[in-house]
Protein backbone atom coordinates (compact mmCIF):
# COMPACT_ATOMS: atom_id res chain seq x y z
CA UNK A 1 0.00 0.00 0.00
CA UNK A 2 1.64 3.33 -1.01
CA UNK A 3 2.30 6.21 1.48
CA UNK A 4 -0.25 9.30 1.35
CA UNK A 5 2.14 12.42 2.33
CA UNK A 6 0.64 15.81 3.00
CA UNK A 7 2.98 18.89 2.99
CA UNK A 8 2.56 21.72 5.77
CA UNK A 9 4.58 24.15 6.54
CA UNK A 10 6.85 24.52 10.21
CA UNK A 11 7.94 27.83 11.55
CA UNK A 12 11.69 27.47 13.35
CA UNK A 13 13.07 30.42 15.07
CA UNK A 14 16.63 30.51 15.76
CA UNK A 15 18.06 32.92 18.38
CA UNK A 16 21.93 32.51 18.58
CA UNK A 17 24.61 34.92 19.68
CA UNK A 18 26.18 37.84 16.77
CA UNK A 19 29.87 36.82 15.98
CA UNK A 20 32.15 39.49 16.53
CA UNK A 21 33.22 42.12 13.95
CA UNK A 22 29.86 41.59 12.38
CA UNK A 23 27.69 44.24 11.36
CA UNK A 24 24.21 44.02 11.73
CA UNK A 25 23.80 44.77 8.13
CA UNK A 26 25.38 41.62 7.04
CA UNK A 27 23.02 39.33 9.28
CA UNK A 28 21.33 38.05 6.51
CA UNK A 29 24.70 36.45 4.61
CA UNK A 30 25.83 34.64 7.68
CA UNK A 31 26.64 31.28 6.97
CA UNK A 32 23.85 29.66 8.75
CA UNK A 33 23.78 25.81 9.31
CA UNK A 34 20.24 25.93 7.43
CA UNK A 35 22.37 27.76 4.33
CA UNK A 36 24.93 25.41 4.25
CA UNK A 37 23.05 22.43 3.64
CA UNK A 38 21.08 24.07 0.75
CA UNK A 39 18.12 22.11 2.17
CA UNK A 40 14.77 22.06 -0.11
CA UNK A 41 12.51 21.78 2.77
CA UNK A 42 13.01 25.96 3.56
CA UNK A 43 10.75 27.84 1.70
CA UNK A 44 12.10 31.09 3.32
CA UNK A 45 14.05 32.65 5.76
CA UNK A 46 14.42 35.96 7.72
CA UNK A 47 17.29 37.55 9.92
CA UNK A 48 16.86 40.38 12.47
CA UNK A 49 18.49 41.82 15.69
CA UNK A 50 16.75 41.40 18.93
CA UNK A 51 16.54 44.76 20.30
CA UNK A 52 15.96 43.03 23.98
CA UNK A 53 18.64 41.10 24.26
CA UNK A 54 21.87 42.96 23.16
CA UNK A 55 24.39 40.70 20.60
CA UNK A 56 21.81 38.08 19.43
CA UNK A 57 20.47 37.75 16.44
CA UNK A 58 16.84 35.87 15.44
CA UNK A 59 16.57 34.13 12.00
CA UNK A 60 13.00 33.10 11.41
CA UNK A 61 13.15 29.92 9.13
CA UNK A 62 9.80 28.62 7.23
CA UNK A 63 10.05 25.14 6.72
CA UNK A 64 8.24 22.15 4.42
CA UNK A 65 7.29 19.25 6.61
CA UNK A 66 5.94 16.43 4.92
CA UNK A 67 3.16 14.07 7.50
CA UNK A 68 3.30 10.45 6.03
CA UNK A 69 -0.62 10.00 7.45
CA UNK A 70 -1.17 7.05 6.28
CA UNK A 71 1.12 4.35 6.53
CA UNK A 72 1.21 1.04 5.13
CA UNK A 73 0.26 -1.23 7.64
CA UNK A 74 1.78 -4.27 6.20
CA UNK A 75 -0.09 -7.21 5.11
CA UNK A 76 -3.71 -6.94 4.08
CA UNK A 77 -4.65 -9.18 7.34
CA UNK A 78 -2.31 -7.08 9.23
CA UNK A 79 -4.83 -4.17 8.18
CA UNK A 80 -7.73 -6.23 8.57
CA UNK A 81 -6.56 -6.75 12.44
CA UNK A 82 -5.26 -3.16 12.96
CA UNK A 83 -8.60 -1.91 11.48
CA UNK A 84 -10.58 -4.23 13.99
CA UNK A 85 -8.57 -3.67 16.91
CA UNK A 86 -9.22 1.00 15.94
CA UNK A 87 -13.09 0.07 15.35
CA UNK A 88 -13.15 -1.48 18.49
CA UNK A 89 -11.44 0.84 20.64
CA UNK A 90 -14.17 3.62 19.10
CA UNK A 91 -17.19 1.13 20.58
CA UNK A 92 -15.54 1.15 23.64
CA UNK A 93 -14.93 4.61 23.72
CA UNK A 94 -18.75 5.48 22.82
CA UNK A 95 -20.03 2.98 25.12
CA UNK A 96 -18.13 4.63 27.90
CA UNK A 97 -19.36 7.85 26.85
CA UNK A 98 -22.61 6.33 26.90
CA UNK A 99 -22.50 4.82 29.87
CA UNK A 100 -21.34 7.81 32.17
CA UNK A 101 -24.03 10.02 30.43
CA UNK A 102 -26.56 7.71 31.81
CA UNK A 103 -24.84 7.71 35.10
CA UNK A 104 -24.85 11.56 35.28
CA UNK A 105 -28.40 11.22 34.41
CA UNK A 106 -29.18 9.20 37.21
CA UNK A 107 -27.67 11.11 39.47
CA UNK A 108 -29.86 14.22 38.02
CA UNK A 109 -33.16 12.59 38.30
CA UNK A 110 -32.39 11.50 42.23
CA UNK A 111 -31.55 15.84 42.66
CA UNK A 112 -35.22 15.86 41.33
CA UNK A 113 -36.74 13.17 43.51
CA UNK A 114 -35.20 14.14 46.15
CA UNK A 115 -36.70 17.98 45.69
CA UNK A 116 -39.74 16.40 45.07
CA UNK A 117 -40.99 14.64 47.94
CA UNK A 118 -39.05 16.93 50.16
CA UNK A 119 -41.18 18.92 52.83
CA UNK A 120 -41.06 22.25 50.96
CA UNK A 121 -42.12 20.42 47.37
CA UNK A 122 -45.60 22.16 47.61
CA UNK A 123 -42.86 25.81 47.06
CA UNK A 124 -42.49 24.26 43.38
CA UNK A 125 -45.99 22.84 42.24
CA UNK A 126 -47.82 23.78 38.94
CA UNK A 127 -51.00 25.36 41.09
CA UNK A 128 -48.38 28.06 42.92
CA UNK A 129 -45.84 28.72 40.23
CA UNK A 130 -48.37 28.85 37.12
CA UNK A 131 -49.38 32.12 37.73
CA UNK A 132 -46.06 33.04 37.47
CA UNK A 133 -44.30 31.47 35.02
CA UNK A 134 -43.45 33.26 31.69
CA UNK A 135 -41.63 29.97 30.45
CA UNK A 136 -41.20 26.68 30.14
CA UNK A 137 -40.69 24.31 32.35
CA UNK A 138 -43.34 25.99 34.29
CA UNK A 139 -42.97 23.42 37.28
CA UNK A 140 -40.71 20.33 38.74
CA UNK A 141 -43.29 18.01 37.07
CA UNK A 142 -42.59 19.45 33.41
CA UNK A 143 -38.69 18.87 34.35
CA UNK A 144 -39.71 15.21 35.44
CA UNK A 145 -41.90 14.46 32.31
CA UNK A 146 -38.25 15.78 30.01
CA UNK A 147 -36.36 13.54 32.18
CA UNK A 148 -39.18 10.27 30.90
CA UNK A 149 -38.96 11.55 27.80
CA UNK A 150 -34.56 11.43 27.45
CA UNK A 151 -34.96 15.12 26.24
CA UNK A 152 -31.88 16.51 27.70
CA UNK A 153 -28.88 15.67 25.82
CA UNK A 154 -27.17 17.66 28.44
CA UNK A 155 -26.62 18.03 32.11
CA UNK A 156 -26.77 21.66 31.72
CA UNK A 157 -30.08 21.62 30.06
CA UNK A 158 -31.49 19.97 32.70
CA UNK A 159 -29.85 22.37 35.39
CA UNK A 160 -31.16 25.46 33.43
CA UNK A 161 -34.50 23.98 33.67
CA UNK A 162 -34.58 24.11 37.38
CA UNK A 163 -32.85 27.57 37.27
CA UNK A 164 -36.17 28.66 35.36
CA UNK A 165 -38.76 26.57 38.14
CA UNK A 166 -36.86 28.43 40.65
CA UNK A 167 -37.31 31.59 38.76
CA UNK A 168 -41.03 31.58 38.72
CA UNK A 169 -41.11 31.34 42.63
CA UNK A 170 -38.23 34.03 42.86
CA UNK A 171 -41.35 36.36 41.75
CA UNK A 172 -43.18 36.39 45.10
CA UNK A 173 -42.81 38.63 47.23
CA UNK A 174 -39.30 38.75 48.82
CA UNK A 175 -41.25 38.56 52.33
CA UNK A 176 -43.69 35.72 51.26
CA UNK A 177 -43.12 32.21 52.58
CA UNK A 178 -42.72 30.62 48.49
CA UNK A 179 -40.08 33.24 47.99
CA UNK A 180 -37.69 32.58 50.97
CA UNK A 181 -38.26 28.56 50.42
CA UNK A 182 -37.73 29.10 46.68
CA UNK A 183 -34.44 31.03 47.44
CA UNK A 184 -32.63 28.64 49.97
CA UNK A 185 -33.86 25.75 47.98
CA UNK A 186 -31.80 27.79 44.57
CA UNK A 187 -28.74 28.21 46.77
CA UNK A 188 -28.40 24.83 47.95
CA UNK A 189 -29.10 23.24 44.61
CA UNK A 190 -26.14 25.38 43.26
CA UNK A 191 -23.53 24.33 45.44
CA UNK A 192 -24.62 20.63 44.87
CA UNK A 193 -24.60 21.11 41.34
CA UNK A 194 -21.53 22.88 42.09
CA UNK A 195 -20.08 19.46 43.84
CA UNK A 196 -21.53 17.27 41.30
CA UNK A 197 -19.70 18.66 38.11
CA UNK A 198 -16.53 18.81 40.03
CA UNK A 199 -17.21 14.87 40.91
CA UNK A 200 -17.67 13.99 37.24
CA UNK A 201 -14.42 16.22 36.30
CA UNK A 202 -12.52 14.11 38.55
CA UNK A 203 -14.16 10.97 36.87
CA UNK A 204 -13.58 11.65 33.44
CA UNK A 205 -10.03 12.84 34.21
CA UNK A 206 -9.69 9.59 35.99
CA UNK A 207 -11.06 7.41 33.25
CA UNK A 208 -8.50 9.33 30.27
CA UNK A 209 -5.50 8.59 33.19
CA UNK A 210 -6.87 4.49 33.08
CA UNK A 211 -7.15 4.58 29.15
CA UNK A 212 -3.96 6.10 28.63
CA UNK A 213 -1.92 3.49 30.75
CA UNK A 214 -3.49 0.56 29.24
């Protein structure tokens, strides 16, 4: 099977000290290592002073870099083997991607439940927060019935959903009994949203550590 090469191009800067009894003017003819092998990678090349740092000279080099992307892998059941073993590495990968969506999930609808049959639940019922609400969800159920439904495809959707429940309650009166609940029930959902996302940070920083020894 015959080598694919791409060509890209590679910037090289090259600081090195001014020889002395050279004038700056005659930089650009020094006898470089680059110009003495006459290489035909180097499109181009540039020499300056530093005005910084006193006696040392920068020569900017552009150079063509060829990426030999794909390789022959040897034998056609060499490939056939190497191919299997890449496709399934990929099912693994999506099934642990998968598998720790549904986990975070999980973890969201117990947050919900847990909210739910709580003693201040009544705070976030569709007969209080109706009234009120300019926007969807309107209540915890309509969060619950998304949840059924696998309409998040996020974690965050579902957490700006309970930022907008919340809202609708935030509208009582700041003295009223729905607004105070409504507002220590907020706070304490963001810091354990807070601790949850740092918990799956760790995981998935964990899992790429596991992958990457194995």
């Amino acid at each position: 099977m015959a080598e694919r090469e791409q060509s890209h191009k590679k910037l090289i800067i090259k600081i090195s000290k001014i020889p002395e009894n050279c004038e700056v003017s005659s930089l650009s003819s020094l006898n470089q290592p680059f110009g003495k092998a006459k290489d035909s990678r180097i499109l181009s090349s540039k020499v300056c002073k530093l005005k910084n740092k006193k006696g040392y000279y920068a020569e900017a080099i552009w150079v063509k870099v060829t990426d030999n992307s794909s390789k022959s892998c040897g034998t056609k059941k060499e490939c056939e083997e190497k191919n299997k073993k890449d496709g399934s590495d990929r099912k693994r990968t999506r099934e642990k991607v998968c598998e720790m969506e549904r986990d975070k999930k999980m973890q969201c609808w117990a947050m919900l439940k847990r909210l739910m049959v709580g003693r201040d639940a009544w705070v976030f019922k569709n007969d209080i927060l109706d009234h009120k609400a300019k926007r969807n969800p309107k209540c915890l159920e309509d969060i619950e019935s998304k949840l059924k439904k696998h309409s998040y495809s996020e974690t965050r959707e579902f957490a700006d959903d309970m930022r907008v429940v919340f809202s609708h309650a935030l509208e009582y009166p700041p003295t009223s009994e729905v607004h105070r609940t409504a507002r220590r029930i907020s706070e304490g959902f963001e810091l354990g949203w807070k601790s949850m996302k740092n918990k799956w940070m760790r995981e998935q920083i964990q899992d790429k550590s596991r992958t990457s020894c194995l």
